[in-house]
C-alpha atoms as a PDB file:
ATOM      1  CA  UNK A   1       0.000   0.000   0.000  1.00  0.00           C
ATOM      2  CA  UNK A   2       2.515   2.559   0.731  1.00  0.00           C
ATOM      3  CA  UNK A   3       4.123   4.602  -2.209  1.00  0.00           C
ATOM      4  CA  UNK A   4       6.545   2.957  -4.187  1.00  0.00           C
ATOM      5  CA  UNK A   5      10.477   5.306  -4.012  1.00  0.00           C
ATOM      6  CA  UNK A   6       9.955   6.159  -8.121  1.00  0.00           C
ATOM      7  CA  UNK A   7       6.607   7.837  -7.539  1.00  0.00           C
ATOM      8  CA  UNK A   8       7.833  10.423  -5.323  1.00  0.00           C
ATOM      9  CA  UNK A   9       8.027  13.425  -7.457  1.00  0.00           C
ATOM     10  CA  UNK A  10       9.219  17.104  -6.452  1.00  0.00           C
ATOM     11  CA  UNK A  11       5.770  18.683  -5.652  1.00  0.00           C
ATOM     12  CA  UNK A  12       5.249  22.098  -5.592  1.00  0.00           C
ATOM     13  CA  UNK A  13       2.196  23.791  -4.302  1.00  0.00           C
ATOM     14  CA  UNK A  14       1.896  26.952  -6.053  1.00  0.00           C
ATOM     15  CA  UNK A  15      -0.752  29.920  -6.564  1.00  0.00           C
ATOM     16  CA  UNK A  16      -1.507  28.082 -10.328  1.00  0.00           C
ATOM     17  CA  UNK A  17      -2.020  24.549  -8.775  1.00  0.00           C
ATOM     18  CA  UNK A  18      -5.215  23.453  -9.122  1.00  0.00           C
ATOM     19  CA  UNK A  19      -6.760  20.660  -6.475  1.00  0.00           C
ATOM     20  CA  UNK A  20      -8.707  17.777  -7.857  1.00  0.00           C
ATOM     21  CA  UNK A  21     -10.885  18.398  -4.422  1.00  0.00           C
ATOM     22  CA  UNK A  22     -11.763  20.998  -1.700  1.00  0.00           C
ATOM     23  CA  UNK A  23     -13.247  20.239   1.608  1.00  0.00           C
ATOM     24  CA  UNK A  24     -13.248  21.806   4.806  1.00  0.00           C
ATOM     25  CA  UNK A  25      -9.979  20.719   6.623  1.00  0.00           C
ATOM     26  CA  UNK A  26      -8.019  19.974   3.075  1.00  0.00           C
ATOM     27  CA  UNK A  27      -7.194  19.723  -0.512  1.00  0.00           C
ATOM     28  CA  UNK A  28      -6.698  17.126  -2.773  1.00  0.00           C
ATOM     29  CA  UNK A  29      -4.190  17.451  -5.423  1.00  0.00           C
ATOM     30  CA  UNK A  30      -2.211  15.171  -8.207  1.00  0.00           C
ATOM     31  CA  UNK A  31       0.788  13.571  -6.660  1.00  0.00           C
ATOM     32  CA  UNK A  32       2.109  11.386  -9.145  1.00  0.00           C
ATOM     33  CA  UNK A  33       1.253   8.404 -11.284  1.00  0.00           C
ATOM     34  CA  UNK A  34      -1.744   6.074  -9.488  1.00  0.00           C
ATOM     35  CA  UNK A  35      -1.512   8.581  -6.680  1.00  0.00           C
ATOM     36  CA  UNK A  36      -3.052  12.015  -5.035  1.00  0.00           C
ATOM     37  CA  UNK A  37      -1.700  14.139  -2.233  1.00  0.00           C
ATOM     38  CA  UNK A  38      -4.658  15.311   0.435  1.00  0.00           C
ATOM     39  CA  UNK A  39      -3.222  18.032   1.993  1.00  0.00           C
ATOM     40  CA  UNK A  40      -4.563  19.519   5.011  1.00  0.00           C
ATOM     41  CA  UNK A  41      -5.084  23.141   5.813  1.00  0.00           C
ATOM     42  CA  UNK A  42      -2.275  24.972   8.082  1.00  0.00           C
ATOM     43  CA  UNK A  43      -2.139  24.381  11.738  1.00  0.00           C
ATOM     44  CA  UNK A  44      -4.597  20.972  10.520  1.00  0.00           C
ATOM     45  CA  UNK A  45      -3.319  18.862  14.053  1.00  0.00           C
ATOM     46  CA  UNK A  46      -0.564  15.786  12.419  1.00  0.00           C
ATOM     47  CA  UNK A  47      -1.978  13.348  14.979  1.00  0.00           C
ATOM     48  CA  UNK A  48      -5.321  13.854  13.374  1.00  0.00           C
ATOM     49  CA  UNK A  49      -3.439  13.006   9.960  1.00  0.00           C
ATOM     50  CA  UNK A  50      -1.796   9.494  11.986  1.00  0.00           C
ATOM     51  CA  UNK A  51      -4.608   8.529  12.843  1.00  0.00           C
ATOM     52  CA  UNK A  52      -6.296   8.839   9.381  1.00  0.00           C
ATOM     53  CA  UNK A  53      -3.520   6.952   7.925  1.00  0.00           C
ATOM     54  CA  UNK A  54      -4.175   4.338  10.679  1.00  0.00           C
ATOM     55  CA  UNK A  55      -7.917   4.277  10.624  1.00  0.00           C
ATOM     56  CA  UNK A  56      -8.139   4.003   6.890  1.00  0.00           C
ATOM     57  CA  UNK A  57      -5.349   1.678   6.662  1.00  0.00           C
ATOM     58  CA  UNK A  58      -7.369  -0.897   9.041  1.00  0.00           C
ATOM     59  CA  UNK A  59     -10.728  -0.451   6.827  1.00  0.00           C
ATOM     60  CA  UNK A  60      -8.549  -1.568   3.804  1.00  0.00           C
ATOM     61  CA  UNK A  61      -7.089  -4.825   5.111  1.00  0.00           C
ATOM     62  CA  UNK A  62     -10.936  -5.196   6.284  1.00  0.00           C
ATOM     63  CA  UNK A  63     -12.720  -4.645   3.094  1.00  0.00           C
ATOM     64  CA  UNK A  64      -9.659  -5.844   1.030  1.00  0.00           C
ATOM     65  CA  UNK A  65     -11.854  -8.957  -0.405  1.00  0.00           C
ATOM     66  CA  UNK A  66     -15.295  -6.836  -0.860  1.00  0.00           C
ATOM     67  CA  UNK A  67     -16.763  -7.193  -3.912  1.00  0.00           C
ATOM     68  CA  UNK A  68     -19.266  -3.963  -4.053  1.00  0.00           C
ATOM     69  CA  UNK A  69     -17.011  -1.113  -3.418  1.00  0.00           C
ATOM     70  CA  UNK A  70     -13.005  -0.353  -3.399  1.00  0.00           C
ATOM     71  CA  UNK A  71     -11.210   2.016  -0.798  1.00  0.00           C
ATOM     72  CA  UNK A  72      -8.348   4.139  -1.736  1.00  0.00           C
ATOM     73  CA  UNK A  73      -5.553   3.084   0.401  1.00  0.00           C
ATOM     74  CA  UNK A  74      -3.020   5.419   2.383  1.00  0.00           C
ATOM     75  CA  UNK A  75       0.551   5.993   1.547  1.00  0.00           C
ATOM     76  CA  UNK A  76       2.829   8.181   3.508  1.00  0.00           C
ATOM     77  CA  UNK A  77       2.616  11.347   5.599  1.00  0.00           C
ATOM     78  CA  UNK A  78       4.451  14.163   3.406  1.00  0.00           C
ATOM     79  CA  UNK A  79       5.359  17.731   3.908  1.00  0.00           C
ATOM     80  CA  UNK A  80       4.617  20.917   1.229  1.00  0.00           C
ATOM     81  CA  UNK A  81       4.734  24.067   1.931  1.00  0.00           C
ATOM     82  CA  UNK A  82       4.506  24.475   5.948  1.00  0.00           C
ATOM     83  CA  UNK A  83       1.648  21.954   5.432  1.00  0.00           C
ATOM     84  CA  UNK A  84       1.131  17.958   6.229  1.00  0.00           C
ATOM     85  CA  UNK A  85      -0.180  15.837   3.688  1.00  0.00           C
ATOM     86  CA  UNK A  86      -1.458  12.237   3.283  1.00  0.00           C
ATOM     87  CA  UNK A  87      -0.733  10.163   0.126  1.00  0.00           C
ATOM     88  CA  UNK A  88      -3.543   8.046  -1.137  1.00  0.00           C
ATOM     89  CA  UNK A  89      -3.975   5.756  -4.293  1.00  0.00           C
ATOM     90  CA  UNK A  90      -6.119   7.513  -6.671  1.00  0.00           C
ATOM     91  CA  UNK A  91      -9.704   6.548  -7.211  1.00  0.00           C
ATOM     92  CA  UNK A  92     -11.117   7.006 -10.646  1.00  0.00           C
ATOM     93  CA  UNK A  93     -14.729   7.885 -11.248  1.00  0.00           C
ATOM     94  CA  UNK A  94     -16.829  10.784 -11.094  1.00  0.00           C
ATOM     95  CA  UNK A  95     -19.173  11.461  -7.603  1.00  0.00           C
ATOM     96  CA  UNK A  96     -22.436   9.413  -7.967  1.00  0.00           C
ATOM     97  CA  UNK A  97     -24.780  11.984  -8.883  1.00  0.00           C
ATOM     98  CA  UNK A  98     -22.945  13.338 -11.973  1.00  0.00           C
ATOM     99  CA  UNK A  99     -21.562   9.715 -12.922  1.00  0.00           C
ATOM    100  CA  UNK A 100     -25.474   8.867 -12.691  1.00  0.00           C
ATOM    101  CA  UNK A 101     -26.346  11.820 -15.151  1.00  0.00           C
ATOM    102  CA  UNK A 102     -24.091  10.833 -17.522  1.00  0.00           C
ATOM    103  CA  UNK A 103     -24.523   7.156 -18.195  1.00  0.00           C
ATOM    104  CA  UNK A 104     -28.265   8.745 -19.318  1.00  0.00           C
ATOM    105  CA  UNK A 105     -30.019   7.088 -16.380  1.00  0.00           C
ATOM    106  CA  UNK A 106     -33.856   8.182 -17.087  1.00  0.00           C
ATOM    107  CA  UNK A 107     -34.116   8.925 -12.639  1.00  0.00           C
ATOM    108  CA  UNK A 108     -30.755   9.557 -11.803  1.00  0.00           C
ATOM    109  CA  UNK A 109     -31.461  11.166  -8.525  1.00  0.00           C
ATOM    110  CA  UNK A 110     -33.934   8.109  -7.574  1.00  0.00           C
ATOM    111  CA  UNK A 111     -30.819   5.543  -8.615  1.00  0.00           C
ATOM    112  CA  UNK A 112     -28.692   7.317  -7.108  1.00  0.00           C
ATOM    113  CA  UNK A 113     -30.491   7.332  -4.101  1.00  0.00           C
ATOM    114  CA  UNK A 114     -30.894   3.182  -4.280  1.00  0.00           C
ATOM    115  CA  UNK A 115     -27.544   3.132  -5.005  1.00  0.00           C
ATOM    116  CA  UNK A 116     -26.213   4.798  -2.155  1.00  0.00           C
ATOM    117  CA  UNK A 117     -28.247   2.795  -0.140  1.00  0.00           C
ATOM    118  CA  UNK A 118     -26.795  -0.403  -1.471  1.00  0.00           C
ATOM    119  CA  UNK A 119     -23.453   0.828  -0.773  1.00  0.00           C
ATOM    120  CA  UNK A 120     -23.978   1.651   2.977  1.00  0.00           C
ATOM    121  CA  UNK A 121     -25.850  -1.438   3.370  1.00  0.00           C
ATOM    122  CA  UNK A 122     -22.585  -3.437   1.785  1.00  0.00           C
ATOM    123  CA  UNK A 123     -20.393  -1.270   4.662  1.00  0.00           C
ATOM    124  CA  UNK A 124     -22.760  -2.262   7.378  1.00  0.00           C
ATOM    125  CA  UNK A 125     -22.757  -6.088   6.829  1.00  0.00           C
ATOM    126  CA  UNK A 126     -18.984  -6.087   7.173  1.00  0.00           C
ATOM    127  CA  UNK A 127     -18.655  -7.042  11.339  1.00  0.00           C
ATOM    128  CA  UNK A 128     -16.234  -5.391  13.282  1.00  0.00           C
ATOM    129  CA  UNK A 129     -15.575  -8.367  15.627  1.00  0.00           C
ATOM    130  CA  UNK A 130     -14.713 -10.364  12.636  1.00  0.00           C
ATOM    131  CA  UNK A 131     -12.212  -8.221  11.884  1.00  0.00           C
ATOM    132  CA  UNK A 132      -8.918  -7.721  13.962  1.00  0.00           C
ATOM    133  CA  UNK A 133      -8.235  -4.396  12.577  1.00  0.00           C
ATOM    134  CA  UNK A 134     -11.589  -3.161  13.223  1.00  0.00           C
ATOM    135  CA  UNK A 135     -11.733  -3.792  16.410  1.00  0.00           C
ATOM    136  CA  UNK A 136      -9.438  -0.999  16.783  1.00  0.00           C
ATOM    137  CA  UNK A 137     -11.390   1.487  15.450  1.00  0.00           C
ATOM    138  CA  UNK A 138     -12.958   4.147  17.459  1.00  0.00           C
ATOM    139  CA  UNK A 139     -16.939   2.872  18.753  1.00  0.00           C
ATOM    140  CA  UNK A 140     -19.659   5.282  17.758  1.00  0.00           C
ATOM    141  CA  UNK A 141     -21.347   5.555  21.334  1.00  0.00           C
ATOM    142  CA  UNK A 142     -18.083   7.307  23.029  1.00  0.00           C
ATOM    143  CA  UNK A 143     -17.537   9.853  19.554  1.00  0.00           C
ATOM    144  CA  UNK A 144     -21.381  11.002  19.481  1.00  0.00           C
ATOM    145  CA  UNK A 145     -20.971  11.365  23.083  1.00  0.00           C
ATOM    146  CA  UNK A 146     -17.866  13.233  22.808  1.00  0.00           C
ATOM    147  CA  UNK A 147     -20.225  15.204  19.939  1.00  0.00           C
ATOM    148  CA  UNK A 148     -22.789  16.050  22.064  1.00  0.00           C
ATOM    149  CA  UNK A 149     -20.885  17.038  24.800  1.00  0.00           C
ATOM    150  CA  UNK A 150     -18.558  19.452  22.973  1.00  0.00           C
ATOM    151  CA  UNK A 151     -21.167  21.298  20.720  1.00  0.00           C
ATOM    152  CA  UNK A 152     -20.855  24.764  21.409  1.00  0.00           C
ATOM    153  CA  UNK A 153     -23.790  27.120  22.969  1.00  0.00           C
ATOM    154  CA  UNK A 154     -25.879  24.036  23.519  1.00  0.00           C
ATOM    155  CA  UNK A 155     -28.368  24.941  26.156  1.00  0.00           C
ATOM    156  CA  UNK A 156     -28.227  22.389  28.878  1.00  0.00           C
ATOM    157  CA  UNK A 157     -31.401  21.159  29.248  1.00  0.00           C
ATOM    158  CA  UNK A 158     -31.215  19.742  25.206  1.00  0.00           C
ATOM    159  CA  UNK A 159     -27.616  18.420  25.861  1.00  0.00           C
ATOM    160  CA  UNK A 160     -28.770  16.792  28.997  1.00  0.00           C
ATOM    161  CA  UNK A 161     -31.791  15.495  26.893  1.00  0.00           C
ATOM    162  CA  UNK A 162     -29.521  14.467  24.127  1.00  0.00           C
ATOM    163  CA  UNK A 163     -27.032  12.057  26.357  1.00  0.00           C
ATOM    164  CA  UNK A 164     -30.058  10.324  28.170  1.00  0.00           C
ATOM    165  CA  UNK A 165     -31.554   9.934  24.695  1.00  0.00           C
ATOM    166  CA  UNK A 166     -28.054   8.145  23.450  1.00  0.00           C
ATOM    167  CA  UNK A 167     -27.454   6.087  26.430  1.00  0.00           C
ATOM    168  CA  UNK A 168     -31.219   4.679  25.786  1.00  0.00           C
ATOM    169  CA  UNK A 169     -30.381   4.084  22.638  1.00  0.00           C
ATOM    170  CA  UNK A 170     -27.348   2.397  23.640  1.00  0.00           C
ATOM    171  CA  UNK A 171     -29.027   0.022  25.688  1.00  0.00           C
ATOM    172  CA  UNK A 172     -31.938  -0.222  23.383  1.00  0.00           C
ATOM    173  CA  UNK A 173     -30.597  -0.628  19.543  1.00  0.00           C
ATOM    174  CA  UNK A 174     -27.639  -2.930  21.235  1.00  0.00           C
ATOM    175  CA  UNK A 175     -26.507  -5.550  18.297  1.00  0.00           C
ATOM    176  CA  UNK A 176     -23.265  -6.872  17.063  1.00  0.00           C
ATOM    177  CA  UNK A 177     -21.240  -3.614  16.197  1.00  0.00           C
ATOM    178  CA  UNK A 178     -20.667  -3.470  12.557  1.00  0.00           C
ATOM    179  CA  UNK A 179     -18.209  -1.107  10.546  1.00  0.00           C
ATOM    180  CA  UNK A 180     -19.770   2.323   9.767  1.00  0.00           C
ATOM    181  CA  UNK A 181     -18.007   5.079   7.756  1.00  0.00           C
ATOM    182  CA  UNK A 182     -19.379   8.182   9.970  1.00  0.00           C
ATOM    183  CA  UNK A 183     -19.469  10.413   6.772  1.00  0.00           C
ATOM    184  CA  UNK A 184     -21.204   8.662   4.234  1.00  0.00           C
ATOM    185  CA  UNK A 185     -23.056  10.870   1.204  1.00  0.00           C
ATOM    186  CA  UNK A 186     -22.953  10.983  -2.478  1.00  0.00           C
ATOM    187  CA  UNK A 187     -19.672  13.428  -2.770  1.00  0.00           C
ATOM    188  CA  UNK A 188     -17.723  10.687  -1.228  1.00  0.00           C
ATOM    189  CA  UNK A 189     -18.239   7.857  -3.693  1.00  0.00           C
ATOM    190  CA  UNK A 190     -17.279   7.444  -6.899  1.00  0.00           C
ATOM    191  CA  UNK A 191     -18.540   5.338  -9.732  1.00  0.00           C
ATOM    192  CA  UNK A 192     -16.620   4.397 -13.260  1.00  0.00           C
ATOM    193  CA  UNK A 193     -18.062   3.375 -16.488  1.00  0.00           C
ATOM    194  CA  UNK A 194     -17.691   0.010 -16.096  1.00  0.00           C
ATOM    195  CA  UNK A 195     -19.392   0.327 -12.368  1.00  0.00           C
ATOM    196  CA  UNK A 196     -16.353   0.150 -10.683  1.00  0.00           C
ATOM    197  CA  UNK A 197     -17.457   2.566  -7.292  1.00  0.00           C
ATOM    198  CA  UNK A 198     -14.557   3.785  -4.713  1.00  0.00           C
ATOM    199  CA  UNK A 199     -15.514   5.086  -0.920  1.00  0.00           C
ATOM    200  CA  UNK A 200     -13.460   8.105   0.010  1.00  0.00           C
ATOM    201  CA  UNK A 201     -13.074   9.671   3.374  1.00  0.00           C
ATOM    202  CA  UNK A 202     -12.934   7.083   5.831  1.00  0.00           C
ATOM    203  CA  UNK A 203     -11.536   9.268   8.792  1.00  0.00           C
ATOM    204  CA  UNK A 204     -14.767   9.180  10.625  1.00  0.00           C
ATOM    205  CA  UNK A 205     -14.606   5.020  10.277  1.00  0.00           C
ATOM    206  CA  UNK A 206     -15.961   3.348  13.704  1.00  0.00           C
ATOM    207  CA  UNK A 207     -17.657   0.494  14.964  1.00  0.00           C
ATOM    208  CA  UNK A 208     -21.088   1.008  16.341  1.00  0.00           C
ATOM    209  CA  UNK A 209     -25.002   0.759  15.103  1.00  0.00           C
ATOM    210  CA  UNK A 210     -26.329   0.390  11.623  1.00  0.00           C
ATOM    211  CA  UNK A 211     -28.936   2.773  12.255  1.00  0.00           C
ATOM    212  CA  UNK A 212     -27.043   5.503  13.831  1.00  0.00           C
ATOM    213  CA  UNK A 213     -24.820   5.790  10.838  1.00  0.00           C
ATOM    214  CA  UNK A 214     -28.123   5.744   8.456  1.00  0.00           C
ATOM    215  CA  UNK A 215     -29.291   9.124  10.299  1.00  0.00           C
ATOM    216  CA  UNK A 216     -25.914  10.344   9.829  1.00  0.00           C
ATOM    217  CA  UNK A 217     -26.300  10.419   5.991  1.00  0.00           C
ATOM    218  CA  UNK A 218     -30.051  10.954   6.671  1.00  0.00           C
ATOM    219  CA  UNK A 219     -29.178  14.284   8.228  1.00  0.00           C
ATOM    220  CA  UNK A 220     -25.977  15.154   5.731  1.00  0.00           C
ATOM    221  CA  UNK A 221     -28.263  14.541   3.027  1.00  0.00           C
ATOM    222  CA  UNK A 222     -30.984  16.802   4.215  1.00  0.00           C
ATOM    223  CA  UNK A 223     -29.265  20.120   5.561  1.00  0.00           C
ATOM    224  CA  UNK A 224     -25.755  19.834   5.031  1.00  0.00           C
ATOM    225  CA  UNK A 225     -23.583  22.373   3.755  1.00  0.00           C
ATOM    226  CA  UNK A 226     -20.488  22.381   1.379  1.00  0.00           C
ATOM    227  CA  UNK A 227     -19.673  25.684   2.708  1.00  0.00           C
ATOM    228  CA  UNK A 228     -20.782  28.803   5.097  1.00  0.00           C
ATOM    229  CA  UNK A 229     -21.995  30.487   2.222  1.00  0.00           C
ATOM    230  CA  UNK A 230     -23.963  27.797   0.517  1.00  0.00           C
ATOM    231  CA  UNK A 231     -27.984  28.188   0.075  1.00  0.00           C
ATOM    232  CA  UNK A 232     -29.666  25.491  -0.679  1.00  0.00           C
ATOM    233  CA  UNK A 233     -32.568  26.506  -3.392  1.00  0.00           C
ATOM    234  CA  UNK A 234     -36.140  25.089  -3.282  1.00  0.00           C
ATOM    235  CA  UNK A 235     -34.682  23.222  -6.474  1.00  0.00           C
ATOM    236  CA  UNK A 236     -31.724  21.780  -4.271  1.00  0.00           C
ATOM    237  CA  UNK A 237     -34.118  20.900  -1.746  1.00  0.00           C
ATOM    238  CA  UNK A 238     -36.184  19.249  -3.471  1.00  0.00           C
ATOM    239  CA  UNK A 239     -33.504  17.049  -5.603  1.00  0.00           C
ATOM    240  CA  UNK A 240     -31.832  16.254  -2.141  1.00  0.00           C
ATOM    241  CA  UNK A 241     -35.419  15.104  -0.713  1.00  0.00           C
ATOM    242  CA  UNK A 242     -35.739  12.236  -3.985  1.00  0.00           C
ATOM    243  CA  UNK A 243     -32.518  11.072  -3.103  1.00  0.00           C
ATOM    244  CA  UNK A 244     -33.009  11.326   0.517  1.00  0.00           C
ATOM    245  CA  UNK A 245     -36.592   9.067   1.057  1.00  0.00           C
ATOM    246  CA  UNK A 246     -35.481   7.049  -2.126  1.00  0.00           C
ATOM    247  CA  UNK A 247     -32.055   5.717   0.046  1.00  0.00           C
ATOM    248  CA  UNK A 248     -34.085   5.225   3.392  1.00  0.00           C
ATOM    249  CA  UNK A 249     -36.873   3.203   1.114  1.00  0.00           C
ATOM    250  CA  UNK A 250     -34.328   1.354  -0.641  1.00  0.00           C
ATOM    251  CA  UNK A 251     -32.173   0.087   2.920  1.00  0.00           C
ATOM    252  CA  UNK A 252     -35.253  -0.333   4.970  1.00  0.00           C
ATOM    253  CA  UNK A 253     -36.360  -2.946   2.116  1.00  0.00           C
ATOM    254  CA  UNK A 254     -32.220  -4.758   2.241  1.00  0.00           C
ATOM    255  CA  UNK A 255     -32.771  -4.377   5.920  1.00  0.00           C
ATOM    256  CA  UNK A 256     -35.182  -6.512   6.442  1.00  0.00           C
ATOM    257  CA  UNK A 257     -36.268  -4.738   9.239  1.00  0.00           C
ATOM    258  CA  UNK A 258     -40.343  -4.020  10.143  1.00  0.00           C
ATOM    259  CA  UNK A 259     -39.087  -1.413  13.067  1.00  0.00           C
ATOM    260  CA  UNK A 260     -36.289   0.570  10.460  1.00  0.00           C
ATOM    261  CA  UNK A 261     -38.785   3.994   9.763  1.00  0.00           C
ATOM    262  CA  UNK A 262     -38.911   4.333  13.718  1.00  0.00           C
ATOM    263  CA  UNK A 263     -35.672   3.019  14.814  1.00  0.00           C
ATOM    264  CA  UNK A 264     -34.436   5.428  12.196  1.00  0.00           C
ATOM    265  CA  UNK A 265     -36.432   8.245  13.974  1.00  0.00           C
ATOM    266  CA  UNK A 266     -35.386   7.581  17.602  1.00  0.00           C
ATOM    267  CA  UNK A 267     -31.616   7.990  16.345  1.00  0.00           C
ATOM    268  CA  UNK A 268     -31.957  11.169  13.905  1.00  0.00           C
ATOM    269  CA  UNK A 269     -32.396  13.776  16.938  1.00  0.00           C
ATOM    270  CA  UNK A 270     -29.509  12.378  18.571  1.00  0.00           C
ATOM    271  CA  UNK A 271     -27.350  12.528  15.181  1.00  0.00           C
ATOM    272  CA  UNK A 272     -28.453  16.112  14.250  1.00  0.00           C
ATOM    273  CA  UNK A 273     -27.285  17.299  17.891  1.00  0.00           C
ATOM    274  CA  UNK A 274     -24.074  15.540  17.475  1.00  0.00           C
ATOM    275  CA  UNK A 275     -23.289  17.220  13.853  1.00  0.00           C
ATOM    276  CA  UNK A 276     -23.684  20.804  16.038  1.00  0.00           C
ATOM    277  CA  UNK A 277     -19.844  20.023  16.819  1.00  0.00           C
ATOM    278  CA  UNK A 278     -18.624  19.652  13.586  1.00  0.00           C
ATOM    279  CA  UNK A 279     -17.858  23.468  12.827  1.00  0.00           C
ATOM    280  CA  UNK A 280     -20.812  23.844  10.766  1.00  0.00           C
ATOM    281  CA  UNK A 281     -21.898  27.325   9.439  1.00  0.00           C
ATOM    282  CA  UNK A 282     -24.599  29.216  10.867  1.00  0.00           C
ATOM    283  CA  UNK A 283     -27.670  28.281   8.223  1.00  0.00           C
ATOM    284  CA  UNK A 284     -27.294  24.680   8.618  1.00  0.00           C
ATOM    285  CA  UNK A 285     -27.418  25.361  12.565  1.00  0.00           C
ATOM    286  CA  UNK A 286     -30.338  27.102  12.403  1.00  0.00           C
ATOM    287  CA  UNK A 287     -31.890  24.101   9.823  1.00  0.00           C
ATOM    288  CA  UNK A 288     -30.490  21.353  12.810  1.00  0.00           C
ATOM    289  CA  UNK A 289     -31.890  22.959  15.633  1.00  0.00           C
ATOM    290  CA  UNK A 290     -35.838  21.717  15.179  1.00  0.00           C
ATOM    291  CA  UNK A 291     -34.860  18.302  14.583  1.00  0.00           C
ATOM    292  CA  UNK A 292     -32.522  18.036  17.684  1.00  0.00           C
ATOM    293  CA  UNK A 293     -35.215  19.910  19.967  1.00  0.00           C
ATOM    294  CA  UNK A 294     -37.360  17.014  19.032  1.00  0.00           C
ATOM    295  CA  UNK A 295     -35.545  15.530  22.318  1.00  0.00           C
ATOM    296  CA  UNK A 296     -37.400  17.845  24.591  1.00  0.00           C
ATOM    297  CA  UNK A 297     -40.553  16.681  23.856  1.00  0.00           C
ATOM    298  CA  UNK A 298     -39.900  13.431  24.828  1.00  0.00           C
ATOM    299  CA  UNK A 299     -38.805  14.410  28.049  1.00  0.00           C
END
């Protein structure tokens, strides 16, 4: 997996070079041949970027053998320009929703939607206990937790309601801990011609509930933002709400399961409150809020 001595070019980050991919905490820019440099913004912690390289390493051994989706692995930790990077074998494709459009799909929103559901589905049948490298991997309980206690300008009373909601949960959804990605949405897979797809961003990876990682994408796919500026039009909104009920439809009918609609329900206050933490802008704050305060009336 890691980066062969010959692909190690001189890179140069310069005003003119152009990334392949912009998130929040980093960039993603050509490295060499077969590989891509993510680098992460100044002052981005390099523990954070170990333990990325560690977490993502483990899902790879894990999923090494899966037939329905392939995941980049890590190479090295570099340094450019004052800033730390993490090497990764490049995935080909194009994100779902525009590879979906393009293949001429008559409802490419509505397969896009059953497709991501197949895809999360695939994640969640892989068991971490079967795995020795994911049971290493951080459990979902302690990091929503961790969430929930470390949103800012929480009032107390909905924090309070929020961690006796999750430890009900806890004691209430309890089942075989499977892997979950912790990120999971259409801008993080991508899908060749042939059908070949590729899972990216797998620094959120951790052991813990099916369900709690379907109101994850449930609530990413409803209100969240690419940026602090970004307004999502009635258009948007609408195109995200086909994809949105068509993937809950879709793994409620792999599932199998008759409770999923209100299991899925009991978990998606707890997951909105936990995204407050995640440096979020203000608009998709203000779009969270209602579904979090749900808690309080249960109280």
């Amino acid at each position: 997996m890691r980066e062969p001595l010959a692909a190690r070019p001189r890179f140069e980050l310069t005003a003119g070079t152009t990334p392949l991919g912009i998130g929040r905490t980093s960039e993603v820019f050509e490295w060499s041949p077969g590989w891509v440099v993510k680098l992460f913004r100044p002052g981005y912690p390099l523990l954070q970027i170990e333990l990325e390289a560690r977490l993502v390493d483990h899902v790879c051994h894990a999923t090494y053998e899966n037939s329905a989706f392939l995941v980049p692995c890590p190479g090295r930790i570099v340094a450019v320009s004052g800033r730390h990077g993490l090497l990764y074998r490049r995935a080909g494709g194009q994100p779902m929703v525009s590879a979906m459009r393009q293949t001429g799909c008559p409802s490419p929103l509505a397969r896009c939607g059953e497709q991501l559901a197949n895809l999360h589905f695939a994640i969640h049948r892989i068991q971490a206990g079967a795995h020795t490298r994911l049971r290493g991997l951080p459990h979902q309980h302690a990091k929503l937790r961790w969430s929930i206690e470390a949103a800012p300008d929480l009032p107390r009373r909905l924090r309070a309601a929020a961690l006796h909601a999750l430890a009900a949960l806890e004691l209430a959804d309890a089942a075989d801990a499977c892997l979950c990605h912790g990120d999971f949405h259409p801008s993080n897979v991508l899908v060749c011609r042939d059908g070949t797809v590729s899972l990216l961003d797998w620094m959120s990876a951790e052991r813990g509930n099916a369900f709690a990682d379907l109101a994850k994408t449930s609530v990413l796919l409803r209100f969240g933002r690419t940026s602090e500026t970004h307004v999502i039009s009635p258009h948007e909104e609408a195109a995200r709400q086909q994809v949105h009920d068509t993937y809950v439809k879709r793994y409620f009918e792999l599932a199998g399961v008759p409770d999923g609609p209100a299991r899925l329900a009991r978990w998606l206050p707890v997951a909105a409150t936990a995204r407050l933490s995640e440096g979020i802008g203000s608009a998709e704050r203000s779009a969270l809020l209602p579904l979090s305060e749900e808690l309080l009336k249960e109280e």
